[in-house]
N, C-alpha and C. Protein backbone atom coordinates (compact mmCIF):
# COMPACT_ATOMS: atom_id res chain seq x y z
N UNK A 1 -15.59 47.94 47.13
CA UNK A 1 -15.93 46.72 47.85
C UNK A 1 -15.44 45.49 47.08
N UNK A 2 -15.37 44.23 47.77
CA UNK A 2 -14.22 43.45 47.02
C UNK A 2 -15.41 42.08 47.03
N UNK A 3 -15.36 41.47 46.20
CA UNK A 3 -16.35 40.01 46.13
C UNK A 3 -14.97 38.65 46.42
N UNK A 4 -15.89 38.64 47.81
CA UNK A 4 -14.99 37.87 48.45
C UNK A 4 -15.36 36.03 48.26
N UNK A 5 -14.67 35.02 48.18
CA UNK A 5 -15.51 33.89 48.30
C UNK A 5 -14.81 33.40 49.54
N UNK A 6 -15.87 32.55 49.80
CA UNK A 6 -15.41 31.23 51.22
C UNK A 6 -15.69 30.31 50.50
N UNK A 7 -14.36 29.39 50.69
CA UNK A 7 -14.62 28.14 50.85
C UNK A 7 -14.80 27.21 51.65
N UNK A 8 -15.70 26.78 52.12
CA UNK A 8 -16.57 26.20 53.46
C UNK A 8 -17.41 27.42 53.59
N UNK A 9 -17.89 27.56 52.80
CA UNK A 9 -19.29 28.68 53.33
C UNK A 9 -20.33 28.43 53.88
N UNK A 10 -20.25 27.13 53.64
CA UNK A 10 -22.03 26.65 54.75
C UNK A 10 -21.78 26.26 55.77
N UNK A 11 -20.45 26.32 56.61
CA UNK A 11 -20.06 25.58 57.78
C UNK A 11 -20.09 26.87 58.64
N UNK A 12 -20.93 26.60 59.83
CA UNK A 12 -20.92 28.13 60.72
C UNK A 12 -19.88 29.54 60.70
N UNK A 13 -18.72 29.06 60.72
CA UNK A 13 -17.34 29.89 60.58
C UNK A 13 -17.70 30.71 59.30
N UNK A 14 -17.90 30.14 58.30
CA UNK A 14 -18.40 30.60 56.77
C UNK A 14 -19.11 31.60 56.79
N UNK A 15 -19.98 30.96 57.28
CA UNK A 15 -21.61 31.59 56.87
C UNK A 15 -21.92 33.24 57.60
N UNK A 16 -20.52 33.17 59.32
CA UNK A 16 -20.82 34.05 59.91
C UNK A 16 -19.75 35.17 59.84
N UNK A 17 -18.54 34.84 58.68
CA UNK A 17 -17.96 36.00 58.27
C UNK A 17 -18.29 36.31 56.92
N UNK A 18 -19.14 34.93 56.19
CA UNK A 18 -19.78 36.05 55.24
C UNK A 18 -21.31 37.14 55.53
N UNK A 19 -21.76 36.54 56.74
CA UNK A 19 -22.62 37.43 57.04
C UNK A 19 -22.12 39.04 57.46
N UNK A 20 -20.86 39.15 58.18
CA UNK A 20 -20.10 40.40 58.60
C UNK A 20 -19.72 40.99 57.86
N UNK A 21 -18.74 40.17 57.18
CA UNK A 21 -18.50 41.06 55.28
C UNK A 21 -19.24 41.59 54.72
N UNK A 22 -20.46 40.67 54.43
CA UNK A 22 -21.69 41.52 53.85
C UNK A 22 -22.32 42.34 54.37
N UNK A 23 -22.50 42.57 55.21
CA UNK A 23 -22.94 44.23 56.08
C UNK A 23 -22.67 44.60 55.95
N UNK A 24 -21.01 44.65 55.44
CA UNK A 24 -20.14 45.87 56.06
C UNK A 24 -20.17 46.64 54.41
N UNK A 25 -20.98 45.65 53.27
CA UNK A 25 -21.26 45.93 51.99
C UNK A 25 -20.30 45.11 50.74
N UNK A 26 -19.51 44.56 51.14
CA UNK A 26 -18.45 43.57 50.36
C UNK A 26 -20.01 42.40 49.72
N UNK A 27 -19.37 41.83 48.33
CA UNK A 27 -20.06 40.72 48.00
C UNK A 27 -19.61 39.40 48.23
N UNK A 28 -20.22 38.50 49.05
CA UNK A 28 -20.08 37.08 49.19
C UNK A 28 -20.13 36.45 48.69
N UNK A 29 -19.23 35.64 48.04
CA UNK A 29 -19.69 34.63 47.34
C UNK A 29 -19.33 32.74 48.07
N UNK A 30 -20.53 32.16 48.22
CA UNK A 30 -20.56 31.31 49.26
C UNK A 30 -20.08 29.91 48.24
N UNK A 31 -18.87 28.98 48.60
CA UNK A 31 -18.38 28.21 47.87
C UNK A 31 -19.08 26.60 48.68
N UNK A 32 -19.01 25.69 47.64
CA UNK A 32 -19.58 24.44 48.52
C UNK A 32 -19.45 23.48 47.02
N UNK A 33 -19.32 22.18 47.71
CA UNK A 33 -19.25 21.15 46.64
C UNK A 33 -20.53 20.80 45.94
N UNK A 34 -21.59 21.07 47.00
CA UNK A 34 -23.21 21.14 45.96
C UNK A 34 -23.87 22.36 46.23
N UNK A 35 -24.22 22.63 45.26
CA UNK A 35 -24.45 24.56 44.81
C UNK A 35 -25.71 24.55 45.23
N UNK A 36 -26.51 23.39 45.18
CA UNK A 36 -27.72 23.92 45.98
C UNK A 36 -27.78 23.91 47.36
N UNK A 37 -27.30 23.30 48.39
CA UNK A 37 -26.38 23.97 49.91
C UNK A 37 -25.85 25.40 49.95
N UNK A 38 -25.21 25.40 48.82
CA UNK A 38 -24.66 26.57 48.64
C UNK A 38 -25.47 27.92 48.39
N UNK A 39 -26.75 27.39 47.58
CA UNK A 39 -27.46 28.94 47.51
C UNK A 39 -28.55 28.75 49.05
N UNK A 40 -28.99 27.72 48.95
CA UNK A 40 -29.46 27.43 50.47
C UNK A 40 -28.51 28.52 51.64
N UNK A 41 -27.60 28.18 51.88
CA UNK A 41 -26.50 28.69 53.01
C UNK A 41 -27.02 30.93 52.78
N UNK A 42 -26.68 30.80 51.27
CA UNK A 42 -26.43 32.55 51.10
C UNK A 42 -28.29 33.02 51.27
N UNK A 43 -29.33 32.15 51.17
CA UNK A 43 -30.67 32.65 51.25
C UNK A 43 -30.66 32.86 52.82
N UNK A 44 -30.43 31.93 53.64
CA UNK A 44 -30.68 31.94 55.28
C UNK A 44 -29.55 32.99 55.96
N UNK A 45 -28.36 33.68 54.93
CA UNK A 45 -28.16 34.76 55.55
C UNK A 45 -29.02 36.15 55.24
N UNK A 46 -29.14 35.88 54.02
CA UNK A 46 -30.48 36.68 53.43
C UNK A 46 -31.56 37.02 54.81
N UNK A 47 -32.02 35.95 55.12
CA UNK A 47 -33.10 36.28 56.09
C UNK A 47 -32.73 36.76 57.13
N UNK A 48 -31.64 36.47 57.68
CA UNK A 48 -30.87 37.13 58.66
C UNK A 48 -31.02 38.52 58.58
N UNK A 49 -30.27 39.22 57.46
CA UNK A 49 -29.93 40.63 57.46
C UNK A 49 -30.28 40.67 55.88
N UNK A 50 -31.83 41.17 55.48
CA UNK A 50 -32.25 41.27 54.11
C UNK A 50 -30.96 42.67 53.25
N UNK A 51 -31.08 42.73 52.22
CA UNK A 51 -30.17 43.57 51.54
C UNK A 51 -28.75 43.24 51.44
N UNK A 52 -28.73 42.33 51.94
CA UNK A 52 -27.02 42.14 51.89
C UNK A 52 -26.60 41.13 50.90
N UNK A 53 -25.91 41.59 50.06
CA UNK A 53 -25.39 40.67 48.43
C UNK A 53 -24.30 39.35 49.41
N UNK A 54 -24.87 38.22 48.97
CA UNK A 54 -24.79 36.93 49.29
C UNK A 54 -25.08 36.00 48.11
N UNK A 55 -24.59 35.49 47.30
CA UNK A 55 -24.82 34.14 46.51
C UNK A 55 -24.03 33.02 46.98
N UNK A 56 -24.53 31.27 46.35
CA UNK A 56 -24.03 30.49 46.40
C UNK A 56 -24.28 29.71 45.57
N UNK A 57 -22.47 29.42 44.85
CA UNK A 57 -21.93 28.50 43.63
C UNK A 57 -21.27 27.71 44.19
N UNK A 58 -20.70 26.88 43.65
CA UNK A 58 -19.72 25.63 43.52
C UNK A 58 -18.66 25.89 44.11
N UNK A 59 -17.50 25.35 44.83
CA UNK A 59 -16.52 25.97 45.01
C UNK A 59 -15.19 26.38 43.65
N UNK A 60 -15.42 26.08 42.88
CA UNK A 60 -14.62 26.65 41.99
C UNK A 60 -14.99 28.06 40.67
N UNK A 61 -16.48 27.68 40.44
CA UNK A 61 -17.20 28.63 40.48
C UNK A 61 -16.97 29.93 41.50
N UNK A 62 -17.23 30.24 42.94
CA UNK A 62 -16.91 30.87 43.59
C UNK A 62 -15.31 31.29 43.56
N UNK A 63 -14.60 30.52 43.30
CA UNK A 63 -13.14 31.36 43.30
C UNK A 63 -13.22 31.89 42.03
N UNK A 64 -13.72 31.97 40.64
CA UNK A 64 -13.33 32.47 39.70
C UNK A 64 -14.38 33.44 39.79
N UNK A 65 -14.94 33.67 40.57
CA UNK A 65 -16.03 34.93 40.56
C UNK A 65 -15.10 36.14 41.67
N UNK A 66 -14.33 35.23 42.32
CA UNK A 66 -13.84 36.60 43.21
C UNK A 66 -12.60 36.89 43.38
N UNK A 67 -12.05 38.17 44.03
CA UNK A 67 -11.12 38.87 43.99
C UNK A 67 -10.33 38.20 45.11
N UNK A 68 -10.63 37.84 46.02
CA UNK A 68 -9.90 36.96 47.12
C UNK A 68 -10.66 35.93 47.70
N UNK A 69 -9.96 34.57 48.13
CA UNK A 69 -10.52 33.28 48.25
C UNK A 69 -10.03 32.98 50.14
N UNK A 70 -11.34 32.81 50.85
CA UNK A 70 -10.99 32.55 52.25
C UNK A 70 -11.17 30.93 51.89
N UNK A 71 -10.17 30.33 52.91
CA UNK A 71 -10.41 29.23 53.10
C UNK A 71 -10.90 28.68 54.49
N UNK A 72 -12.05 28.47 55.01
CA UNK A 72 -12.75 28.07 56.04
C UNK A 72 -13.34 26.34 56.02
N UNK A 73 -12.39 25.47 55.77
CA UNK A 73 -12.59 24.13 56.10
C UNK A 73 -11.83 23.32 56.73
N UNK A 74 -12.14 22.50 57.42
CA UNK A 74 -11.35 21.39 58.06
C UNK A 74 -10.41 21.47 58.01
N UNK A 75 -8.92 21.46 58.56
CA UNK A 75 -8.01 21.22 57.89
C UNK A 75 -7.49 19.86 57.19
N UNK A 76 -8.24 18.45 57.35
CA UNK A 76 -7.71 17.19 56.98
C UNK A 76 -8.21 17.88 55.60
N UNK A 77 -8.86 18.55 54.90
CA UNK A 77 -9.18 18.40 53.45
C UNK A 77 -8.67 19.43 53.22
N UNK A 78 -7.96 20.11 53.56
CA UNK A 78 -7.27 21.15 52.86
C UNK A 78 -6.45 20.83 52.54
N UNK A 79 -5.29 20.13 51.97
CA UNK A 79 -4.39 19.66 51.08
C UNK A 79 -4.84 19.37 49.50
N UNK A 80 -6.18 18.55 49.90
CA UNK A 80 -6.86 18.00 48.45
C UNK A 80 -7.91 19.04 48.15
N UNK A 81 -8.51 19.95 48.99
CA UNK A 81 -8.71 21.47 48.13
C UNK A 81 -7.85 22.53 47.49
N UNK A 82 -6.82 22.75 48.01
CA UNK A 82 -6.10 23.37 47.71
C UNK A 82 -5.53 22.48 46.00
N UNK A 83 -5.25 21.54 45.98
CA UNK A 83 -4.45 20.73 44.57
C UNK A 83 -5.98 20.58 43.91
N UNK A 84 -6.90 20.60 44.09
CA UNK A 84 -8.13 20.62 43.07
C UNK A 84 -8.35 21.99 42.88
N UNK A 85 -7.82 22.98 43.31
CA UNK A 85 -8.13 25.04 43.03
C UNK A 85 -7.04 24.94 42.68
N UNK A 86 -5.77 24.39 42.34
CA UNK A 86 -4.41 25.10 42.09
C UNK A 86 -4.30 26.55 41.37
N UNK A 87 -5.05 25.58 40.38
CA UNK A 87 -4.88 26.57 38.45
C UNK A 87 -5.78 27.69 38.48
N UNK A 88 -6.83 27.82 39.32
CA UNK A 88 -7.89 29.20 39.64
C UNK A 88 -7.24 30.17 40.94
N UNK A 89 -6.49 29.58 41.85
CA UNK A 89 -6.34 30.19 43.02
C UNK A 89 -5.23 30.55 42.73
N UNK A 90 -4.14 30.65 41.80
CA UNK A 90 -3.06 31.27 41.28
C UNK A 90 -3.09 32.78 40.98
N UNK A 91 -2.67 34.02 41.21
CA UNK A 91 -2.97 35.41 41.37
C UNK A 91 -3.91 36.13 42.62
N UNK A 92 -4.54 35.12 42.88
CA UNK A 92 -5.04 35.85 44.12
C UNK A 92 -4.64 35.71 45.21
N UNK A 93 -5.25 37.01 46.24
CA UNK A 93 -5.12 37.07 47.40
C UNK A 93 -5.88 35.59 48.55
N UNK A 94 -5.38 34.88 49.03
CA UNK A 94 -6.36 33.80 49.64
C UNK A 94 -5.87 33.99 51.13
N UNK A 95 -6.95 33.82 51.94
CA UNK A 95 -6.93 34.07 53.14
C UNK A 95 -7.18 32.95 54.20
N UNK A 96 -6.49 32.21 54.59
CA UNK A 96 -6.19 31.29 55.89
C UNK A 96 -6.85 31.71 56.95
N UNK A 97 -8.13 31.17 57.19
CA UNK A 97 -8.76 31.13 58.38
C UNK A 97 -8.98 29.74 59.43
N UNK A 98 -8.10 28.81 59.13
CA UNK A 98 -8.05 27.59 59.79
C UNK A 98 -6.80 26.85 60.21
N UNK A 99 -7.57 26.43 61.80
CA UNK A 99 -6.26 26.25 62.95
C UNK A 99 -6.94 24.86 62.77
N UNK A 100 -5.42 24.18 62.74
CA UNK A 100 -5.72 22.45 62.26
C UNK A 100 -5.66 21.70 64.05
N UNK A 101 -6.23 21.03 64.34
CA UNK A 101 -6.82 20.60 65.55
C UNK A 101 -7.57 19.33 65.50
N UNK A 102 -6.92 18.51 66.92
CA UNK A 102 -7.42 17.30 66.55
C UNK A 102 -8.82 17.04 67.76
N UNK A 103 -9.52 16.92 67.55
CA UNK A 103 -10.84 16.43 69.01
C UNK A 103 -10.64 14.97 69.61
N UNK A 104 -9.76 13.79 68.84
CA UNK A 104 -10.16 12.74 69.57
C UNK A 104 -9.70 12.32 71.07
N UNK A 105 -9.19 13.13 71.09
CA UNK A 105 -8.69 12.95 72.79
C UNK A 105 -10.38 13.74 73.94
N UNK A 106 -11.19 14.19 73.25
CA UNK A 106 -12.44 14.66 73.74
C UNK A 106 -11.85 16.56 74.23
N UNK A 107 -10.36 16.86 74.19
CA UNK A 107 -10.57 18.32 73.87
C UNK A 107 -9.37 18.31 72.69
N UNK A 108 -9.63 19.86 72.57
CA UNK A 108 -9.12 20.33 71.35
C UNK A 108 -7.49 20.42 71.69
N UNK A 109 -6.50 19.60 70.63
CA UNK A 109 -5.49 19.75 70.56
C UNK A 109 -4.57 20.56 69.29
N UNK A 110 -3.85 21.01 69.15
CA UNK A 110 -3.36 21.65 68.13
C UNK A 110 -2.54 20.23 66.95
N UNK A 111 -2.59 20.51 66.06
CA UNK A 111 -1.66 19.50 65.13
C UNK A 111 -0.67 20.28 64.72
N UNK A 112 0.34 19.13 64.43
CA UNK A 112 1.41 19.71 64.25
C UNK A 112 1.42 19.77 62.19
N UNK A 113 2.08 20.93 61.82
CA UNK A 113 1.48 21.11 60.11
C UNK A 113 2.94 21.13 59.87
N UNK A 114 3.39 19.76 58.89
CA UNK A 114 4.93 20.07 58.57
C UNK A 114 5.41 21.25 57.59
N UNK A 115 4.45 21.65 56.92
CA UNK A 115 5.36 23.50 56.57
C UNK A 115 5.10 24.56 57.44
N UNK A 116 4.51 23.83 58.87
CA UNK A 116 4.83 25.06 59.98
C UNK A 116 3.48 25.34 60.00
N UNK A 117 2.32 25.72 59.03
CA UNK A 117 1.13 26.14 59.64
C UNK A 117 0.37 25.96 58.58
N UNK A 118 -1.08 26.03 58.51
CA UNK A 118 -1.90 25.42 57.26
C UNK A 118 -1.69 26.95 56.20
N UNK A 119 -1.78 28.28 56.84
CA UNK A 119 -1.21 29.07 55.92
C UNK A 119 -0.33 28.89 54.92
N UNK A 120 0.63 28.11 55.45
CA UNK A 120 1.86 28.03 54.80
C UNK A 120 1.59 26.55 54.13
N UNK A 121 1.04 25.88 54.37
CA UNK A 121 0.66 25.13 53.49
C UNK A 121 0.17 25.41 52.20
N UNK A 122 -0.96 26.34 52.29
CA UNK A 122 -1.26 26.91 50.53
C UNK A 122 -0.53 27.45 50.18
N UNK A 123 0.66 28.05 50.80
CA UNK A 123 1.30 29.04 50.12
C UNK A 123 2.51 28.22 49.32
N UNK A 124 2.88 27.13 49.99
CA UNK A 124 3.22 25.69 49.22
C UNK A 124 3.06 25.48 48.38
N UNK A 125 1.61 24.81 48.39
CA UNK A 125 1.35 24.21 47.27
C UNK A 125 1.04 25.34 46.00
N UNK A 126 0.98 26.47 46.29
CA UNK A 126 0.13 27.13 45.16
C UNK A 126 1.19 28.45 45.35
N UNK A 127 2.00 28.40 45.07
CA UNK A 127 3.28 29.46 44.66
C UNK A 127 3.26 31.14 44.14
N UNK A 128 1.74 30.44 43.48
CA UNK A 128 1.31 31.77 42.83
C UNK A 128 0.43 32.71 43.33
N UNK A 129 -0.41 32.12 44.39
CA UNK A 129 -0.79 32.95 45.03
C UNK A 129 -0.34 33.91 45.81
N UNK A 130 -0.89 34.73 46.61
CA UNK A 130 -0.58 35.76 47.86
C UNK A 130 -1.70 35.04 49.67
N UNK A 131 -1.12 34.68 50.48
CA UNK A 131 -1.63 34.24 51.53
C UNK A 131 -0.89 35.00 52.40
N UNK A 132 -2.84 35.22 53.48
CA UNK A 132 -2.54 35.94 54.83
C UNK A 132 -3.33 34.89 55.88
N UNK A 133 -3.11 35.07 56.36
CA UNK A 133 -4.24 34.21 57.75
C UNK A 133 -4.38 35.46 58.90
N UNK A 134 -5.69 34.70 59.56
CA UNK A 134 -6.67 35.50 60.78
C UNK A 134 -7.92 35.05 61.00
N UNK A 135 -8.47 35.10 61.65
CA UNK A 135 -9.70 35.27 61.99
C UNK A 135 -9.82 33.79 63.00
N UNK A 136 -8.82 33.07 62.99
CA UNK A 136 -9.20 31.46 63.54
C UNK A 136 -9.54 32.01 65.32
N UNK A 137 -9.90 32.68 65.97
CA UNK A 137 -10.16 32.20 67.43
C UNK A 137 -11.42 33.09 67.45
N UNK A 138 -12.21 33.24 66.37
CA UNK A 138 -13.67 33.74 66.50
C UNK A 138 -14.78 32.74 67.01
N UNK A 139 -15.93 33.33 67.42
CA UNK A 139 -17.20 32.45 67.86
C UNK A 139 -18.02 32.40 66.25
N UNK A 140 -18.18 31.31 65.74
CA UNK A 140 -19.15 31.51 64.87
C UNK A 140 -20.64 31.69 65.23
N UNK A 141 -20.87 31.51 66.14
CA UNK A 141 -22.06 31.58 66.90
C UNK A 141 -22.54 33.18 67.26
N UNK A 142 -21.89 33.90 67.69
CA UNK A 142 -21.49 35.27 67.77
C UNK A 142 -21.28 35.81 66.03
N UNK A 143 -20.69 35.12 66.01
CA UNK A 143 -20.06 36.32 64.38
C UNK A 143 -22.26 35.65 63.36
N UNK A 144 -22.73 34.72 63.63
CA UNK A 144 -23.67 34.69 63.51
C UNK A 144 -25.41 35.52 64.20
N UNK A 145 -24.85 36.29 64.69
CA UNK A 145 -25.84 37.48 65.73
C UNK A 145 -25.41 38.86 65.28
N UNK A 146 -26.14 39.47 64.01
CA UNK A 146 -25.75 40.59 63.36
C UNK A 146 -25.65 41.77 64.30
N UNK A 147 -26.33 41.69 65.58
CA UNK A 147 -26.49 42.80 66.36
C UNK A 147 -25.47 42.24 67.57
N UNK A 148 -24.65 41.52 67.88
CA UNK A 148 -23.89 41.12 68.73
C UNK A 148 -22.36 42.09 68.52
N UNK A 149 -22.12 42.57 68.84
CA UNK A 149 -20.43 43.38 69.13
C UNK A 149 -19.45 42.30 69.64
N UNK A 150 -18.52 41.79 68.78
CA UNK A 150 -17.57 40.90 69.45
C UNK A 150 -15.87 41.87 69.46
N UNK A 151 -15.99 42.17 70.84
CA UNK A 151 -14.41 42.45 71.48
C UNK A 151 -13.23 42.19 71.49
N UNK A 152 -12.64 42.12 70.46
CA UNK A 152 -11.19 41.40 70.41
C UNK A 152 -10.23 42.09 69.17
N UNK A 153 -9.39 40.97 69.35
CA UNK A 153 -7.94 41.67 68.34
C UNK A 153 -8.07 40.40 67.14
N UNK A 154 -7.61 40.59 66.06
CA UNK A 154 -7.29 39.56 64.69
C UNK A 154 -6.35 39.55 64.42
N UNK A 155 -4.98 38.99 64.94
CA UNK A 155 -3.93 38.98 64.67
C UNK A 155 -3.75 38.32 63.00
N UNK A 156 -3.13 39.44 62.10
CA UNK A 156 -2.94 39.20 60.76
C UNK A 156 -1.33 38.58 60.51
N UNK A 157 -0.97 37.75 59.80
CA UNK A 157 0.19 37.08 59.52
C UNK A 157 0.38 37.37 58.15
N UNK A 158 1.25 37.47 57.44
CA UNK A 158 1.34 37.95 55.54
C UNK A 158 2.69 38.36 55.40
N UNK A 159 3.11 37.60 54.13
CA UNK A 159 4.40 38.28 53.93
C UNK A 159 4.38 39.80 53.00
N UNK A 160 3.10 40.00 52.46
CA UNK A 160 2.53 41.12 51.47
C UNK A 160 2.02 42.24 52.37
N UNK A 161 2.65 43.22 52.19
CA UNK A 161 2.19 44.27 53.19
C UNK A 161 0.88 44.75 52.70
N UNK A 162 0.82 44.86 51.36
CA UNK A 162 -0.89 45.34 50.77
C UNK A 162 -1.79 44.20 51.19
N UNK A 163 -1.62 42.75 51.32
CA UNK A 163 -2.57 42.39 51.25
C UNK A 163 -2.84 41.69 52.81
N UNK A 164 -1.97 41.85 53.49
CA UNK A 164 -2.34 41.87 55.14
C UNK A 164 -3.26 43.25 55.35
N UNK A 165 -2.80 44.47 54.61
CA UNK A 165 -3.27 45.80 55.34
C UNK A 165 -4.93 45.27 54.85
N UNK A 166 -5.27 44.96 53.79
CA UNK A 166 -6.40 44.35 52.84
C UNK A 166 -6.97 43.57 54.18
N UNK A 167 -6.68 42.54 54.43
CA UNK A 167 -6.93 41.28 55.90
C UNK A 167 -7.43 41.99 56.81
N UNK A 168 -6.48 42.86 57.12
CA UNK A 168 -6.66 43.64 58.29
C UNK A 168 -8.25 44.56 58.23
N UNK A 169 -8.03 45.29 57.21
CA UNK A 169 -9.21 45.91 56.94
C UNK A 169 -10.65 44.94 57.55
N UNK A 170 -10.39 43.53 56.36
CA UNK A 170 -11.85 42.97 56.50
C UNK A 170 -12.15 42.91 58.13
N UNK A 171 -11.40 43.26 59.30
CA UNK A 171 -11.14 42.59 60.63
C UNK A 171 -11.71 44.30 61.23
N UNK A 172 -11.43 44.90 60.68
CA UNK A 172 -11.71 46.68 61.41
C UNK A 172 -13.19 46.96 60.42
N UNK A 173 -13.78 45.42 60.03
CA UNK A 173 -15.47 46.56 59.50
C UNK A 173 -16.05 45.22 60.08
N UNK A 174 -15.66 44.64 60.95
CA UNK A 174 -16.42 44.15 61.72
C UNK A 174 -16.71 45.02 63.05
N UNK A 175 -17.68 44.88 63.43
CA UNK A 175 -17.91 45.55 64.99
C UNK A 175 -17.28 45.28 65.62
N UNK A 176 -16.67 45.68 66.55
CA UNK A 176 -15.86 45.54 68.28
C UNK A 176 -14.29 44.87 67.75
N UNK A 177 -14.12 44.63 66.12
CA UNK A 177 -12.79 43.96 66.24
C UNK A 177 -12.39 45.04 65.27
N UNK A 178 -10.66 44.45 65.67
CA UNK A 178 -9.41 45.30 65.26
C UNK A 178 -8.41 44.41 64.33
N UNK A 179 -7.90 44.97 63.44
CA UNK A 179 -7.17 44.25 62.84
C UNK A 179 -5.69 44.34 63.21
N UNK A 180 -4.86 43.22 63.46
CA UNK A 180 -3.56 43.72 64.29
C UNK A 180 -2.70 42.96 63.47
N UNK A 181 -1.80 43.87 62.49
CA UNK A 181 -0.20 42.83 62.52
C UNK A 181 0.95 42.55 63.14
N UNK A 182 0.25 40.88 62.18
CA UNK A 182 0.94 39.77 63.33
C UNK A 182 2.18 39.62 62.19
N UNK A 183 2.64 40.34 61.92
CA UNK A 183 4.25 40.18 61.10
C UNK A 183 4.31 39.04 60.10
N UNK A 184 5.09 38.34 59.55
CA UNK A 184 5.40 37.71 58.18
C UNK A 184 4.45 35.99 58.73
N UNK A 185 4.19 35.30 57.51
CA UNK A 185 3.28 34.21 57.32
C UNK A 185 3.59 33.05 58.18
N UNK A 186 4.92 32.87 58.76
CA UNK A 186 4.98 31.88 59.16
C UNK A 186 4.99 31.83 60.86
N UNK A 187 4.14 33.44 60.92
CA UNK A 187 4.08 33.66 62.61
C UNK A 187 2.32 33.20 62.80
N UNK A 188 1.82 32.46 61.66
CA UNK A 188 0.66 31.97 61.89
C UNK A 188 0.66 30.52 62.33
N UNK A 189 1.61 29.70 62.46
CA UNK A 189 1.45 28.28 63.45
C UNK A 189 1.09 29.10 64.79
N UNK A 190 1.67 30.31 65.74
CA UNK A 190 1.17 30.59 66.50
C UNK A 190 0.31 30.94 66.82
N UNK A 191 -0.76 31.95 65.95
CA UNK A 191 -1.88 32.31 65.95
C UNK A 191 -2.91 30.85 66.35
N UNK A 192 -2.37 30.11 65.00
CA UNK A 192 -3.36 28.99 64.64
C UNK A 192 -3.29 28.02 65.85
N UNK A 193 -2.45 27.95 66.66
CA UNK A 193 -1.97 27.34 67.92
C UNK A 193 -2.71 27.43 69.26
N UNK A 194 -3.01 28.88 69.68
CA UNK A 194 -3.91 29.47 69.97
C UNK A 194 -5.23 29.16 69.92
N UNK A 195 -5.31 28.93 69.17
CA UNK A 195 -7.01 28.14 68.94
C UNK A 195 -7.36 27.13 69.65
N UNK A 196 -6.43 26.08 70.24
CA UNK A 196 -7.37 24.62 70.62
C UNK A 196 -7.34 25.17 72.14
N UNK A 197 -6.21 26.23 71.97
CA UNK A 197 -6.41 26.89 74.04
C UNK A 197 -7.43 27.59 74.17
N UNK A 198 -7.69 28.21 73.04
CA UNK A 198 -8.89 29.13 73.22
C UNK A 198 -10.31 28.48 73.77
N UNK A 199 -10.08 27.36 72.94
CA UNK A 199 -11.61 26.67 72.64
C UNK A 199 -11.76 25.57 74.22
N UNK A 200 -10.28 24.98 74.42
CA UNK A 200 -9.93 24.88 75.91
C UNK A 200 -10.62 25.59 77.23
N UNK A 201 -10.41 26.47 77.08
CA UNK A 201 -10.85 27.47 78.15
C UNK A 201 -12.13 28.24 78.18
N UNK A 202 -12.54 28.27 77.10
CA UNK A 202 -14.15 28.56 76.97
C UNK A 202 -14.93 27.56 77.05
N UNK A 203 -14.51 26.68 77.05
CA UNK A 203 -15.52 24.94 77.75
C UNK A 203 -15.17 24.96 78.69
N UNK A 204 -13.95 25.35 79.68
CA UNK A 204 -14.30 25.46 81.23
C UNK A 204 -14.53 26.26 81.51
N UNK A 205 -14.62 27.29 81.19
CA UNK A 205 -15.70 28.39 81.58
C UNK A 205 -16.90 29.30 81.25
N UNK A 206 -17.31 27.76 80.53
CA UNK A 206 -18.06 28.18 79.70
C UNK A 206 -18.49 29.61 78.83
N UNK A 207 -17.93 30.29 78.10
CA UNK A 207 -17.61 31.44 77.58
C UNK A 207 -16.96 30.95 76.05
N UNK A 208 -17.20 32.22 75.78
CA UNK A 208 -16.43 32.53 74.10
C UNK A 208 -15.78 33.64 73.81
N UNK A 209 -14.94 33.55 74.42
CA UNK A 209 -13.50 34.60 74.61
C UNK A 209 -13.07 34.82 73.29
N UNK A 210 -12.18 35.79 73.08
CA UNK A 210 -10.88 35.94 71.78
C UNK A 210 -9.70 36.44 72.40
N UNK A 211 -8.96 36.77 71.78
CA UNK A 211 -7.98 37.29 71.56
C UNK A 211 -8.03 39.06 72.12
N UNK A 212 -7.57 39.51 72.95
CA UNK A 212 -7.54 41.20 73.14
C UNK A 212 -5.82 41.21 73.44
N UNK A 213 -5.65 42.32 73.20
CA UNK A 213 -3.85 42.74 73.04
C UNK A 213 -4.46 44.11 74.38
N UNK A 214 -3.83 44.05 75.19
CA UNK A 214 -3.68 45.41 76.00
C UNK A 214 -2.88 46.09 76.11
């Protein structure tokens, strides 16, 4: 089992794939700029689903505790997270879970990311790492309901065949999902693209759809 951290762990998206991870028996480690949010966030999954290894540290703390680093925040601050983790997030596996999107038009639009996708953005700035992306067209709301089955596909993007198959995995010990590769890193602007349609169409119909491949 692999001790995974999020960064944005207290933000729903966070909280509800470290709640899935941790079922599935992996250790969480929940990242945040104040550590007491942070152990706050990993106790209230605690209550959720007792037994399941959950802590919460600092966000840099949390990357040097684990074997691979998700990134689950905003995308306007992911440039200046990523250059404040440079020197810790170097050797590891880090995992791109965020489709950059703008709301002020009152729906969700996609942004345009000049190295092509926020994946490829860390993989930019931080040379030394290994980056995959997935998981961006989940319900956190759902991935927050331990007994809920969510139906869909996780299209994986990675230029590392071990550490997409790795991605993929975390995506096949969730319930009802599959892990699917989505071929080399820079086929994640599309994935991540995907997202503001997704979120589009489940406000008019009211629903929380994903992704299924037939």
């Amino acid at each position: 089992m692999a001790d995974i951290a999020i960064i944005g762990g207290t933000g729903p998206e966070g909280r509800g794939l470290a709640l899935r991870w941790a079922m599935a028996g992996h250790h969480l480690i929940l990242g945040s700029r104040d550590e007491v949010r942070a152990r706050d966030a990993a106790n209230s999954l605690k209550l959720i689903k007792p037994g399941i290894h959950v802590s919460g540290h600092t966000n840099r703390a949390a990357i040097e505790k684990s074997d691979c680093v998700v990134f689950s925040i905003p995308y306007e601050g992911l440039d200046q997270a990523v250059s404040d983790f440079e020197d810790c997030l170097s050797g590891k596996l880090v995992i791109s879970v965020i489709a950059p999107m703008d709301f002020r038009s009152g729906y969700p639009k996609a942004l345009t990311v000049a190295e092509g996708s926020a994946a490829e953005l860390i993989q930019a700035r931080v040379p030394g790492c290994i980056v995959t992306s997935g998981f961006q067209n989940l319900s956190a709301q759902d991935l927050l309901k331990p007994d809920t089955e969510i139906n869909g596909d996780i299209i994986i993007c990675g230029d590392d065949l071990e550490s997409k198959k790795f991605t993929m995995e975390l995506a096949d010990c969730i319930a009802g999902l599959r892990g699917v590769d989505g071929g080399y890193l820079g086929n994640s602007k599309t994935v991540e693209g995907l997202t503001a349609l997704i979120l589009y169409i489940n406000k008019q119909t009211k629903s929380r759809s994903t992704i299924k491949l037939l």
